[in-house]
Protein backbone atom coordinates (compact mmCIF):
# COMPACT_ATOMS: atom_id res chain seq x y z
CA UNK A 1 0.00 0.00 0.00
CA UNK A 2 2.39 2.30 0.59
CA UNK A 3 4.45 1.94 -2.86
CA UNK A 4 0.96 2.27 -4.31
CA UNK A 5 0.68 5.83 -2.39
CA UNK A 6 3.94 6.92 -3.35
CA UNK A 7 3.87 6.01 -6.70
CA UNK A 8 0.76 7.59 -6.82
CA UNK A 9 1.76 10.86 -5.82
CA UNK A 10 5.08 10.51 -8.07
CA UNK A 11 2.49 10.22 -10.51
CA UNK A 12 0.42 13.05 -9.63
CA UNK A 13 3.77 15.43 -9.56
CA UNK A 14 4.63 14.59 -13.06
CA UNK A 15 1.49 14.55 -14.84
CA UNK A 16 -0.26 17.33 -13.01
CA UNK A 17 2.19 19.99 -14.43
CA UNK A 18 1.82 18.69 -18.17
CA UNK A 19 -1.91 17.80 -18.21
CA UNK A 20 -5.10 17.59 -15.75
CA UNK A 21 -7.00 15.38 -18.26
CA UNK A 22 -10.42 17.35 -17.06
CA UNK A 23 -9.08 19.80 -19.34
CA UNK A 24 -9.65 18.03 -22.18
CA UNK A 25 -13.08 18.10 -22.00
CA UNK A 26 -13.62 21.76 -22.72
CA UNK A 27 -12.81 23.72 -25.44
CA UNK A 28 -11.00 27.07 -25.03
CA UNK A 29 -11.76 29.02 -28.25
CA UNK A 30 -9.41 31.63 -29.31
CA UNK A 31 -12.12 34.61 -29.02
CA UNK A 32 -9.82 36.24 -27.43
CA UNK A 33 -7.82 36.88 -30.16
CA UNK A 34 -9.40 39.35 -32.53
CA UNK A 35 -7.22 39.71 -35.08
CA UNK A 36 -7.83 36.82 -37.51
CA UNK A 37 -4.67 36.10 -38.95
CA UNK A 38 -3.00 33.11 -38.04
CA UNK A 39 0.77 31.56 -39.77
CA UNK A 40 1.93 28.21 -39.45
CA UNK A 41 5.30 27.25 -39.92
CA UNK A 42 6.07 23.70 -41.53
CA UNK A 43 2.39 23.79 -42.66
CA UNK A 44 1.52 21.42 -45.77
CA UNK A 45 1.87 18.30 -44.03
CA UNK A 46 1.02 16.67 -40.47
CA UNK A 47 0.68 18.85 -37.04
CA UNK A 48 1.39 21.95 -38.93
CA UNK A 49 -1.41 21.25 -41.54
CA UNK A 50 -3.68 20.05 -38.89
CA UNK A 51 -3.23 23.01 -36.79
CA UNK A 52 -4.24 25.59 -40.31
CA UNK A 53 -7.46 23.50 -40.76
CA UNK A 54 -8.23 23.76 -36.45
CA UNK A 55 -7.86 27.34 -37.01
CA UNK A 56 -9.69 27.91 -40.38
CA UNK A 57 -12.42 26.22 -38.86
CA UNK A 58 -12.17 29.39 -36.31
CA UNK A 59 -12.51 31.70 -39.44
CA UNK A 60 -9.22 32.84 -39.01
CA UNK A 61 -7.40 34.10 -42.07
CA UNK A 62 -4.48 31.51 -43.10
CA UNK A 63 -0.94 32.39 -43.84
CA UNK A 64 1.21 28.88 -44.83
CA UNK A 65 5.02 29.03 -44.75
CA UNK A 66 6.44 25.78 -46.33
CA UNK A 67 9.11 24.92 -48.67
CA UNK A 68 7.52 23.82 -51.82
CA UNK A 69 5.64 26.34 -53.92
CA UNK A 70 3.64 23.51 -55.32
CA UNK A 71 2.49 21.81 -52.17
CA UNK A 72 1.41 25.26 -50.15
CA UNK A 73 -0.78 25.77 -53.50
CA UNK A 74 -2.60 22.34 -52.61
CA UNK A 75 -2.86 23.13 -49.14
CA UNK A 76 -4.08 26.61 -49.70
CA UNK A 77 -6.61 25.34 -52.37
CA UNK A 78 -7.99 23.01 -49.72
CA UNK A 79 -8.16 25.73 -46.64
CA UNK A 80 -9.65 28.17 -48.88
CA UNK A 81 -12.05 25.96 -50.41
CA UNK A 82 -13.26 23.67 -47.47
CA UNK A 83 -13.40 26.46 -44.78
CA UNK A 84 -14.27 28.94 -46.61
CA UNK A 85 -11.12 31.55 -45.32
CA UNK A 86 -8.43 34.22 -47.12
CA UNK A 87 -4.99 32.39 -47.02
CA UNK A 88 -1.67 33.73 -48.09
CA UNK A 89 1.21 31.50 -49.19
CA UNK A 90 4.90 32.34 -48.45
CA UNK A 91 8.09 30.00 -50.06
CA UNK A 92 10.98 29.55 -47.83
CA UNK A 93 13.55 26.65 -46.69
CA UNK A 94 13.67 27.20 -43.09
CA UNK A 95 17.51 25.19 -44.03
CA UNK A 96 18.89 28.37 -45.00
CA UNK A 97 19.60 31.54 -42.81
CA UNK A 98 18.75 34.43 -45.44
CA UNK A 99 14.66 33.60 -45.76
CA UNK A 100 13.88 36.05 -42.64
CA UNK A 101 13.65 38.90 -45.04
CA UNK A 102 11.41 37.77 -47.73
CA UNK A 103 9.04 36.81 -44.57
CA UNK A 104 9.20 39.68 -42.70
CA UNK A 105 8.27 41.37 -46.33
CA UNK A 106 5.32 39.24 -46.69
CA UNK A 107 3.89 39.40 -43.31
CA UNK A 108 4.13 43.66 -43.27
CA UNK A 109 0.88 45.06 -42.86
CA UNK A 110 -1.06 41.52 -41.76
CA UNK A 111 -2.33 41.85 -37.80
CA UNK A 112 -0.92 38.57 -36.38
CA UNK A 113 -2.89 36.75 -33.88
CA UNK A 114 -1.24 33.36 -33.36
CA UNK A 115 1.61 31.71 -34.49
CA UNK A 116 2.33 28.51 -34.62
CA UNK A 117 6.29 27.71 -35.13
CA UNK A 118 5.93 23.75 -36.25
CA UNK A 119 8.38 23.44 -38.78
CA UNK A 120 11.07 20.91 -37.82
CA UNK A 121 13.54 18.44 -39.25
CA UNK A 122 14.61 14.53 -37.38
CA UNK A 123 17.23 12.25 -38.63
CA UNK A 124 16.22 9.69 -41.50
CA UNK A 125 16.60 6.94 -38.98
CA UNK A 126 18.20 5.97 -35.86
CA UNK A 127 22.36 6.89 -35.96
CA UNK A 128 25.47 7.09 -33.41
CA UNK A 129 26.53 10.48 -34.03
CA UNK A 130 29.96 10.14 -35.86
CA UNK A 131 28.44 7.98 -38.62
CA UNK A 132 25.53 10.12 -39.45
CA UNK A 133 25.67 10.74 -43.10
CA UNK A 134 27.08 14.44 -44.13
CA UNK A 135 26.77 15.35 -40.24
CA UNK A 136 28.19 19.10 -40.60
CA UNK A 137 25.29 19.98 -42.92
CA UNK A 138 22.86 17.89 -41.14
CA UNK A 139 24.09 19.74 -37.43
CA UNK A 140 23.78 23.24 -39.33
CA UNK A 141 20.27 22.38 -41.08
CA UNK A 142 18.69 20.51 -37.73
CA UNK A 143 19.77 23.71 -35.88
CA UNK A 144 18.39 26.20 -38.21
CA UNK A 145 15.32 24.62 -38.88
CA UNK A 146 14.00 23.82 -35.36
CA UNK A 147 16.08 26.37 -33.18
CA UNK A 148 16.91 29.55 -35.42
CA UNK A 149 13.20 29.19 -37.29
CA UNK A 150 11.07 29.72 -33.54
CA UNK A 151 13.68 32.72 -32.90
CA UNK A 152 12.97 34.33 -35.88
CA UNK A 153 9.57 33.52 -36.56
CA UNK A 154 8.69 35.13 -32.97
CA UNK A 155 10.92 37.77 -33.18
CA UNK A 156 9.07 38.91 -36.53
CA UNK A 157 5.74 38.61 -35.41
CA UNK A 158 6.27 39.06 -31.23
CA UNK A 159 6.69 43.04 -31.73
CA UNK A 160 3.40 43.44 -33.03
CA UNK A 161 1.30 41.13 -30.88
CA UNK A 162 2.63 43.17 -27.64
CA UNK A 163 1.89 46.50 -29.76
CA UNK A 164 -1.92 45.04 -29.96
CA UNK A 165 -1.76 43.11 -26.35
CA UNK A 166 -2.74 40.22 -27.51
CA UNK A 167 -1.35 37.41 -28.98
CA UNK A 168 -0.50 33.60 -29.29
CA UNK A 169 2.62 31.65 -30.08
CA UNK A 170 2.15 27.52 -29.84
CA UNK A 171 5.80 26.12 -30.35
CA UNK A 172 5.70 22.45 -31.34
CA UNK A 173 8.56 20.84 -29.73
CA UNK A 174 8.57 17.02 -28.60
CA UNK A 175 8.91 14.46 -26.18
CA UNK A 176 11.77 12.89 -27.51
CA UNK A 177 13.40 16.14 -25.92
CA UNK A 178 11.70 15.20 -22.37
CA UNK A 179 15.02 12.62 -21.79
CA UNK A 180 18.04 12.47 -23.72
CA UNK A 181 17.16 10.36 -26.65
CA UNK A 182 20.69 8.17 -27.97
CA UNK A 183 20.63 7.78 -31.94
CA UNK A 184 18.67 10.97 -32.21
CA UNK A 185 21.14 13.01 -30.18
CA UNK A 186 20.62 16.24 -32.20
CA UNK A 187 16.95 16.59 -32.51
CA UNK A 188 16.31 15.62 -29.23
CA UNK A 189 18.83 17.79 -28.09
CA UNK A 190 16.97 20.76 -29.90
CA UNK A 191 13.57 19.78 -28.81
CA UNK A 192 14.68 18.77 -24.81
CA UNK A 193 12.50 20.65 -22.15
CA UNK A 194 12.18 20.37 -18.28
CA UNK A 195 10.03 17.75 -16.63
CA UNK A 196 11.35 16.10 -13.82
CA UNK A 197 10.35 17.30 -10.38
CA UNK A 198 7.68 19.45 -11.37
CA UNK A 199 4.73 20.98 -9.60
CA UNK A 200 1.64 23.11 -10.82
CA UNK A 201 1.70 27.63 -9.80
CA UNK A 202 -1.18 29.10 -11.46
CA UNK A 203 -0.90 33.05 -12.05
CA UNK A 204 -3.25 35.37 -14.03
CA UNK A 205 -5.56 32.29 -15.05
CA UNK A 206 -2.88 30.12 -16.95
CA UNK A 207 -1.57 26.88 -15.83
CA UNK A 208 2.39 27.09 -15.68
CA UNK A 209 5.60 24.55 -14.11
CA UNK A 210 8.64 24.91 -12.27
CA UNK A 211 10.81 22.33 -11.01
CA UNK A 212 14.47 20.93 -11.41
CA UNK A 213 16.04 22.40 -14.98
CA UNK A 214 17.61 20.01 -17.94
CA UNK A 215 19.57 21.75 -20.31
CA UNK A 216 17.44 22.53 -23.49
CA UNK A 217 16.16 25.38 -25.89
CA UNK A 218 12.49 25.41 -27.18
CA UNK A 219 10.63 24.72 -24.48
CA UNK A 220 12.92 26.96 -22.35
CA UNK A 221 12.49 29.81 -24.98
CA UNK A 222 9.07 28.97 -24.81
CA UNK A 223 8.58 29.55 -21.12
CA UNK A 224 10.70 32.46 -20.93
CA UNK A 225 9.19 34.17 -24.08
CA UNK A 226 5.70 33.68 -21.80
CA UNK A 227 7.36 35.21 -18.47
CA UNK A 228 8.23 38.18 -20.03
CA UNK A 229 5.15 39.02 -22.10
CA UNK A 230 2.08 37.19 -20.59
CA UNK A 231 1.40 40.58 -18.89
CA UNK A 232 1.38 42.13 -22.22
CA UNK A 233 -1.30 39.75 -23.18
CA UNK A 234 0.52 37.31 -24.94
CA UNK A 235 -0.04 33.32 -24.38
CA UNK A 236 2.84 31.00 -25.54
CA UNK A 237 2.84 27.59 -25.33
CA UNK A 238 5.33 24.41 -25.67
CA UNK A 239 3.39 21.24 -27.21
CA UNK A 240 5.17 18.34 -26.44
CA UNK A 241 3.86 14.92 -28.52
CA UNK A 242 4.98 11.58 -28.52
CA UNK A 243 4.92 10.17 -31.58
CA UNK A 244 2.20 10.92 -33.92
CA UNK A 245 0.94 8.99 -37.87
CA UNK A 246 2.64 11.71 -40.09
CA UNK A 247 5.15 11.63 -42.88
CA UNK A 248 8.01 12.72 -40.57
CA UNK A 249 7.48 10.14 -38.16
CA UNK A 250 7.08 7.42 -41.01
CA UNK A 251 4.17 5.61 -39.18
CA UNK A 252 1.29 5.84 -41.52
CA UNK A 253 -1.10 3.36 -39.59
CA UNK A 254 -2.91 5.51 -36.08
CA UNK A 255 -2.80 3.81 -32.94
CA UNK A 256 -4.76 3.98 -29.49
CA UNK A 257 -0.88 5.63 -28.42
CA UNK A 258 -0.13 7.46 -31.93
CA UNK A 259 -3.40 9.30 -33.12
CA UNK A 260 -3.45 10.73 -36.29
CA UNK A 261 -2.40 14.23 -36.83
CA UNK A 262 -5.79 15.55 -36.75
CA UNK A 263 -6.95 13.52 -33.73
CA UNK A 264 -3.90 15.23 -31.76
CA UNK A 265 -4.45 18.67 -32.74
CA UNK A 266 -7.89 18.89 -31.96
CA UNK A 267 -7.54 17.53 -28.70
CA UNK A 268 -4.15 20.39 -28.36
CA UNK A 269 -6.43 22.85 -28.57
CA UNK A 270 -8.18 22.09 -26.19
CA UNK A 271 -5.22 23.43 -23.83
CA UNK A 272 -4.37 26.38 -25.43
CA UNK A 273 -4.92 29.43 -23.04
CA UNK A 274 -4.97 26.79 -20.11
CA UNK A 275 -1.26 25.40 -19.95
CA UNK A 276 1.95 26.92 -21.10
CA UNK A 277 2.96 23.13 -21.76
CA UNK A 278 1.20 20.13 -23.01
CA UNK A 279 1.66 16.78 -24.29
CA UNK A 280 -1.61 17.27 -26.24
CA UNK A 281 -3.41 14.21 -25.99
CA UNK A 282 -4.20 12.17 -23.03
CA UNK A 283 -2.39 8.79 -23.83
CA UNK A 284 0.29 10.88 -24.45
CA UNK A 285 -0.10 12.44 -21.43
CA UNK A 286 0.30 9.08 -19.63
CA UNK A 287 2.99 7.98 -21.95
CA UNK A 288 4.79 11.03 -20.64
CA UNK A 289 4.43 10.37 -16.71
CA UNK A 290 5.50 6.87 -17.19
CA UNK A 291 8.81 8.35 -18.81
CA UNK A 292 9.06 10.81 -15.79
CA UNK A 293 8.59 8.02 -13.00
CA UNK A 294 11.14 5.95 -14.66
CA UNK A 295 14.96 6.11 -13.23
CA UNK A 296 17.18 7.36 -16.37
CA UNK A 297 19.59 5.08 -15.96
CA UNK A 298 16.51 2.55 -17.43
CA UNK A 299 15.48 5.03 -19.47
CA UNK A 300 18.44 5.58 -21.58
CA UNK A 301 19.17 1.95 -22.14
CA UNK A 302 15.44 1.42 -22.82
CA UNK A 303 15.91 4.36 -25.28
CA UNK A 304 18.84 2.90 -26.79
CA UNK A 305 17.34 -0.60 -27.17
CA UNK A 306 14.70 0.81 -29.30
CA UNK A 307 16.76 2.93 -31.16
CA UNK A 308 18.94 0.15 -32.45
CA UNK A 309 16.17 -1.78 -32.98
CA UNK A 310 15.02 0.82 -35.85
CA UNK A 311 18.45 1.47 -36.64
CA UNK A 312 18.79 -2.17 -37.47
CA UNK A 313 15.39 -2.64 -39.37
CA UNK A 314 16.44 0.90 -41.37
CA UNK A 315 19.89 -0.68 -42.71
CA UNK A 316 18.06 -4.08 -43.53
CA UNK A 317 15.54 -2.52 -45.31
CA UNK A 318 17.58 -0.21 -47.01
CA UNK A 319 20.41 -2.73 -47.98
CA UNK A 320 17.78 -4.71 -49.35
CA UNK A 321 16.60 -2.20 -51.60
């Protein structure tokens, strides 16, 4: 009984912070933000797709920053003709370093209300670091693409969500970056947050953490960027999934623990305006306090287990082919 108890409270401490699942059974609408303009990052495929059709549905103008030309035409096509909203297409590789320009040209003029920084790069499959394949270009590219692109993107758009006092910014991170990850040392690097030790403060009506610090960057950036402007009316937020059926995860078959990418979003909404971190979706949720209540000592050699185990099926698949 009393390992039940403590475990039980271990429990409580790591998953109250990240999610109370009651909250997934309201919706917070984003009436509080009246400008209707919305971008997404990363947004013709997956979570950053998902999240422009959640927000059309709003009747929020669209603005769709994506690589290909081609597929932010498709995407835009759909939005505009299934939800009935304006949308606005911008070209960029979020790879290279001298896009911020042509996007800050774009966006002049357009009254911001939430931004949603989702674009992000992993690794192919599974590797030890020294043998990834061209690692100096894939170290500068990983960086720029999930660490430069949220300090850019919110530095562009930031100034005049404070100059309106409102504003959101949901920055999609992951929960590969909860624990050191081995074999995907640089994205989960990029994407690690804080979660051990934690314990719920609530202050002006949101839902924030504190506890014992990892290193990391986007979550951190994402609860600092919230601490220094939530009193200017501006709501950030650090989305933390496990994994989900998209084309960057490579599982195209939904599960009861990966959803698809509509599934999660929908229920990620739910939290927005409610907690400044989330895991998004309740099985994720529990997926995530099972990580926290495990020693990392397991944890990494679980980690690395499974890691080889793709690794393995990757370089038999491939030397196949």
């Amino acid at each position: 009984m009393f390992a039940i108890s403590f475990l039980g409270r271990k429990a409580r401490k790591c998953i109250g912070p990240l999610e109370d699942l009651n909250s997934y059974s309201t919706f917070l609408p984003l009436t509080f933000i009246s400008c209707g303009i919305f971008v997404v990052t990363g947004g013709t495929d997956g979570i950053g797709k998902s999240y422009a059709e959640e927000l059309a549905k709003c009747g929020m103008k669209v603005v769709l920053i994506s690589r290909s030309q081609d597929k932010l035409n498709e995407v835009s096509r759909e939005i505009r003709e299934k939800f009935k909203v304006e949308t606005k297409t911008i070209a960029a590789d979020f790879a290279s370093e001298d896009i911020y320009d042509k996007i800050k040209t774009s966006l002049e003029g357009l009254k911001i209300g939430v931004l949603v920084n989702n674009v992000g790069i992993s690794y192919e499959y599974p590797e030890y670091f020294l043998e990834i394949p061209d690692l100096d270009n894939t170290i500068k590219k990983m960086l720029n693409v999930n660490i430069l692109s949220v300090c850019k993107m919110t530095h562009l758009v930031l100034p005049g969500m404070v100059e309106r006092s409102k504003g959101v910014i949901l920055n999609i991170s992951s929960a590969s970056g909860m624990n050191p990850f081995p074999l995907l040392t640089i994205y989960s690097a990029t994407k690690v947050n804080s979660t051990i030790c934690i314990y719920t403060v609530e202050a002006k009506g949101y839902i924030s953490e504190m506890g014992m610090p990892a290193e990391g960057f986007v979550d951190f950036f994402s609860q600092c960027i919230h601490e220094e402007y939530k009193s200017k009316g501006i709501f950030v937020q650090s989305v933390l999934p496990f994994f989900v059926a998209t084309k960057m995860s490579k599982i195209r078959k939904p599960s009861l623990t990966v959803p698809t990418s509509e599934a999660y979003v929908k229920s990620a909404m739910k939290t927005v305006g409610l907690k400044t971190r989330t895991n998004g979706y309740p099985i994720h949720s529990l997926m995530g306090t099972i990580v926290c209540m495990l020693p990392s000592s397991l944890y990494l050699k679980l980690s690395m287990y499974r890691g080889k185990s793709i690794r393995a099926r990757y370089l038999k698949k491939a030397k196949k082919n």
